[in-house]
Protein backbone atom coordinates (compact mmCIF):
# COMPACT_ATOMS: atom_id res chain seq x y z
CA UNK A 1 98.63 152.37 56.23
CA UNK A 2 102.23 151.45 55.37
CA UNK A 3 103.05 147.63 54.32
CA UNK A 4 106.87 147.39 55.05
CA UNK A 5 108.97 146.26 58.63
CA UNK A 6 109.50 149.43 59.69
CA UNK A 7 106.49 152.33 60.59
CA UNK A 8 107.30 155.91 61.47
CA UNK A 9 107.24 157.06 65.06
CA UNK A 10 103.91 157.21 66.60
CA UNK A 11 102.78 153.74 64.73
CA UNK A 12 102.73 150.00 65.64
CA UNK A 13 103.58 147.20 62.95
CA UNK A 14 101.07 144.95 63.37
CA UNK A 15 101.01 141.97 60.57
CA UNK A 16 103.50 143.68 58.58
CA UNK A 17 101.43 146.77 58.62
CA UNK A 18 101.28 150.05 60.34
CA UNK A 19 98.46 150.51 63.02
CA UNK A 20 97.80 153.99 64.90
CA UNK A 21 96.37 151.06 68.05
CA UNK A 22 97.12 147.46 68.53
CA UNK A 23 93.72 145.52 68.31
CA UNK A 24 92.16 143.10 70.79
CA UNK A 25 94.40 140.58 71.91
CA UNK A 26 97.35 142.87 71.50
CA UNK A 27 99.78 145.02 73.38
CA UNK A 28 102.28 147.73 72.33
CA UNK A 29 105.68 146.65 72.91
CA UNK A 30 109.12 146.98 71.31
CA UNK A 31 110.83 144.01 69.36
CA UNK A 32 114.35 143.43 69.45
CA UNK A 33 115.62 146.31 67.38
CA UNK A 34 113.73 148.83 69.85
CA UNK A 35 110.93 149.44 66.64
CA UNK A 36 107.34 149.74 68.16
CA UNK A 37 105.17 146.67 67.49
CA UNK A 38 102.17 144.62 68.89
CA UNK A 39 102.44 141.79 70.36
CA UNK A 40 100.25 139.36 71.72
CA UNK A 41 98.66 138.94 74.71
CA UNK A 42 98.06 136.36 76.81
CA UNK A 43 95.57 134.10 76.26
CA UNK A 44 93.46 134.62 78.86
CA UNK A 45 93.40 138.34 78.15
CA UNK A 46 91.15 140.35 75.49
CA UNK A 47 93.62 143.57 76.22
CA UNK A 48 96.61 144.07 77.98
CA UNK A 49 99.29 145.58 79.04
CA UNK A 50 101.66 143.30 79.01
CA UNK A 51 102.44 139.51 77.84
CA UNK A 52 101.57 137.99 81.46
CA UNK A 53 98.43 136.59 82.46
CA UNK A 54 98.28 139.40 85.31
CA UNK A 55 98.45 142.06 83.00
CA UNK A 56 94.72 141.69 81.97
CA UNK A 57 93.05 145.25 80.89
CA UNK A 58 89.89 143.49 79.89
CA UNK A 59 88.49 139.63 79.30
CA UNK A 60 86.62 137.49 77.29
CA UNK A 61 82.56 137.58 77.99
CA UNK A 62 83.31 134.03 79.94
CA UNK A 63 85.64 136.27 82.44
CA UNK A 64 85.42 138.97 85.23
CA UNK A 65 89.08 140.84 85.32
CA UNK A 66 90.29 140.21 89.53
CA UNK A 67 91.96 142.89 90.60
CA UNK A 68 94.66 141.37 92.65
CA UNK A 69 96.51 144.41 93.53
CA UNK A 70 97.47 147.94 91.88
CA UNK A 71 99.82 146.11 89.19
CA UNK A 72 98.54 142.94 88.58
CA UNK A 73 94.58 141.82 87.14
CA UNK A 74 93.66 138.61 86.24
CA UNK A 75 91.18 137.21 83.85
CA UNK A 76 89.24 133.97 85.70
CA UNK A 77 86.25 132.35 84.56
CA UNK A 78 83.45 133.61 85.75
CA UNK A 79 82.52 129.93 87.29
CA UNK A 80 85.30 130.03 89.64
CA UNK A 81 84.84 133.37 91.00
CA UNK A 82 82.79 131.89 93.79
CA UNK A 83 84.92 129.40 94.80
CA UNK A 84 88.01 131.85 94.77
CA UNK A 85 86.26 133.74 97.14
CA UNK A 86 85.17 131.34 99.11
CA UNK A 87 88.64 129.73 99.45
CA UNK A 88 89.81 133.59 100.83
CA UNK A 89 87.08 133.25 103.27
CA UNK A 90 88.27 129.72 104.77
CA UNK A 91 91.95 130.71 104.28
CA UNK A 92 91.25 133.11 107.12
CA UNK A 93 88.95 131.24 109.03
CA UNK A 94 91.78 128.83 109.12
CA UNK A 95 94.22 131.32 110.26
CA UNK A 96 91.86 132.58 112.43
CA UNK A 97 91.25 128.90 114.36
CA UNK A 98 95.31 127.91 113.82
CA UNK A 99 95.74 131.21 116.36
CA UNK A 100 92.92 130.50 119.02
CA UNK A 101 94.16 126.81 119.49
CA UNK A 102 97.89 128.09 119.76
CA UNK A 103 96.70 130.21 122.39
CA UNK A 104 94.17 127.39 124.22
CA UNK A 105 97.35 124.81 124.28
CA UNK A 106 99.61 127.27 125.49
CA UNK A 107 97.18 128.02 128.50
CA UNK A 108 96.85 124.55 128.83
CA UNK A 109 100.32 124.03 129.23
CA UNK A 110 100.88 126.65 131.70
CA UNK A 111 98.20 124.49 134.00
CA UNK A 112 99.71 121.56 133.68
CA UNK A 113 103.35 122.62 133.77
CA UNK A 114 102.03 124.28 137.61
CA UNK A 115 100.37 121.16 138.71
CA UNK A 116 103.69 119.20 137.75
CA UNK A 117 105.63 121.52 139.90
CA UNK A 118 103.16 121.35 142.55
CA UNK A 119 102.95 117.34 142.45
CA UNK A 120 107.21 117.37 142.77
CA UNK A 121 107.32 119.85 145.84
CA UNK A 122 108.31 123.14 143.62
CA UNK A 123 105.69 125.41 144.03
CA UNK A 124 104.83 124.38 147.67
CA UNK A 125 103.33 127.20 150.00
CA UNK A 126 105.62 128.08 152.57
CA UNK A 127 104.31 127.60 156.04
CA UNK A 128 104.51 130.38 158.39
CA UNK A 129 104.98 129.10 162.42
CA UNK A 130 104.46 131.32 165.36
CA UNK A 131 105.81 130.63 168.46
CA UNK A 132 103.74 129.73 171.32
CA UNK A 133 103.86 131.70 174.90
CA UNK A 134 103.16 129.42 177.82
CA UNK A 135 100.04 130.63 178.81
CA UNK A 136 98.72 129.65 175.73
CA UNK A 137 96.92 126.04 175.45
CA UNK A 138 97.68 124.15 172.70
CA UNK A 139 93.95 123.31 172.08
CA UNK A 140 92.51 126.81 172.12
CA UNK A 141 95.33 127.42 169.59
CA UNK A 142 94.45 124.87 166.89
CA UNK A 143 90.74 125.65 167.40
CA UNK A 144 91.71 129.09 166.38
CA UNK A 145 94.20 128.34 163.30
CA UNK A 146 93.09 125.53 161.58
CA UNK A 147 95.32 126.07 158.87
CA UNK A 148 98.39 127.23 160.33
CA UNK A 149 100.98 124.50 161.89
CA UNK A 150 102.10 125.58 165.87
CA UNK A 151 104.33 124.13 167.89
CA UNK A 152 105.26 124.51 171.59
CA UNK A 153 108.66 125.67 171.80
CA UNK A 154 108.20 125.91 175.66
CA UNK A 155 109.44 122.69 177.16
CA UNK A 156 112.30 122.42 173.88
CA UNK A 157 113.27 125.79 175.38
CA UNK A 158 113.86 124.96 179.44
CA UNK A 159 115.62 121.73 178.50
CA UNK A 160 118.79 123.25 177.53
């Protein structure tokens, strides 16, 4: 091992000495005159690959490393794992509710908005009239079609 500022390529200064690895806690970086060095990690962190706290290699024995994505791990206490999983759980149960009562009210409001336009004459069903002959009787007629509306055009018809 070398005790001076600078090592030779291939070698980290580490506490003003030369190291072939950085130790725990440690990552190799460059300082600011581009010489290879190791530099802490962050606290959370036993290795690393970097300074941040989602640049975790490995954790303390209190810690499970959470994989977050491809680039980023995290060191939580193991304590909290539960509850972080737990929270993803409700997170989309929550989603999952927010979209079924969207979709409830806006069936709701398509109801209502109809019987609106139905209670102000909008969406009325048309009526559909037939004209009467004259040898039909006006009784037989609405015995027949209960529902439909007839009217006697005959007399309307000889008065003018």
């Amino acid at each position: 091992m070398f005790s001076h500022a600078e090592c030779v390529k291939g070698l980290f200064l580490y506490e003003g000495r030369c190291e072939v690895t950085c130790p725990d806690h440690y990552f190799p970086s460059l300082d600011a005159k581009l010489q290879p060095v190791c530099s802490y990690c962050h606290y959370t962190c036993k290795t690393c690959s970097g300074p941040s706290d989602y640049q975790c290699s490995s954790c303390y024995g209190d810690a499970s490393l959470k994989q977050t994505s491809k680039a980023e791990s995290y060191c939580y206490p193991k304590a909290i794992l539960p509850a972080l999983e737990t929270s993803r759980w409700f997170y989309w149960m929550f989603v999952a509710f927010s979209i079924n009562v969207t979709v409830l009210v806006m069936i709701m409001s398509y109801f209502i908005v109809c019987k609106l336009l139905q209670n102000f004459g909008c969406c009325i069903k048309q009526q559909h009239y037939r004209k009467m002959n004259s040898e039909d009787n006006l009784t037989d007629s609405l015995s027949k079609n209960r529902n439909s509306a007839v009217y006697d055009l005959s007399e309307s018809d000889s008065d003018g």
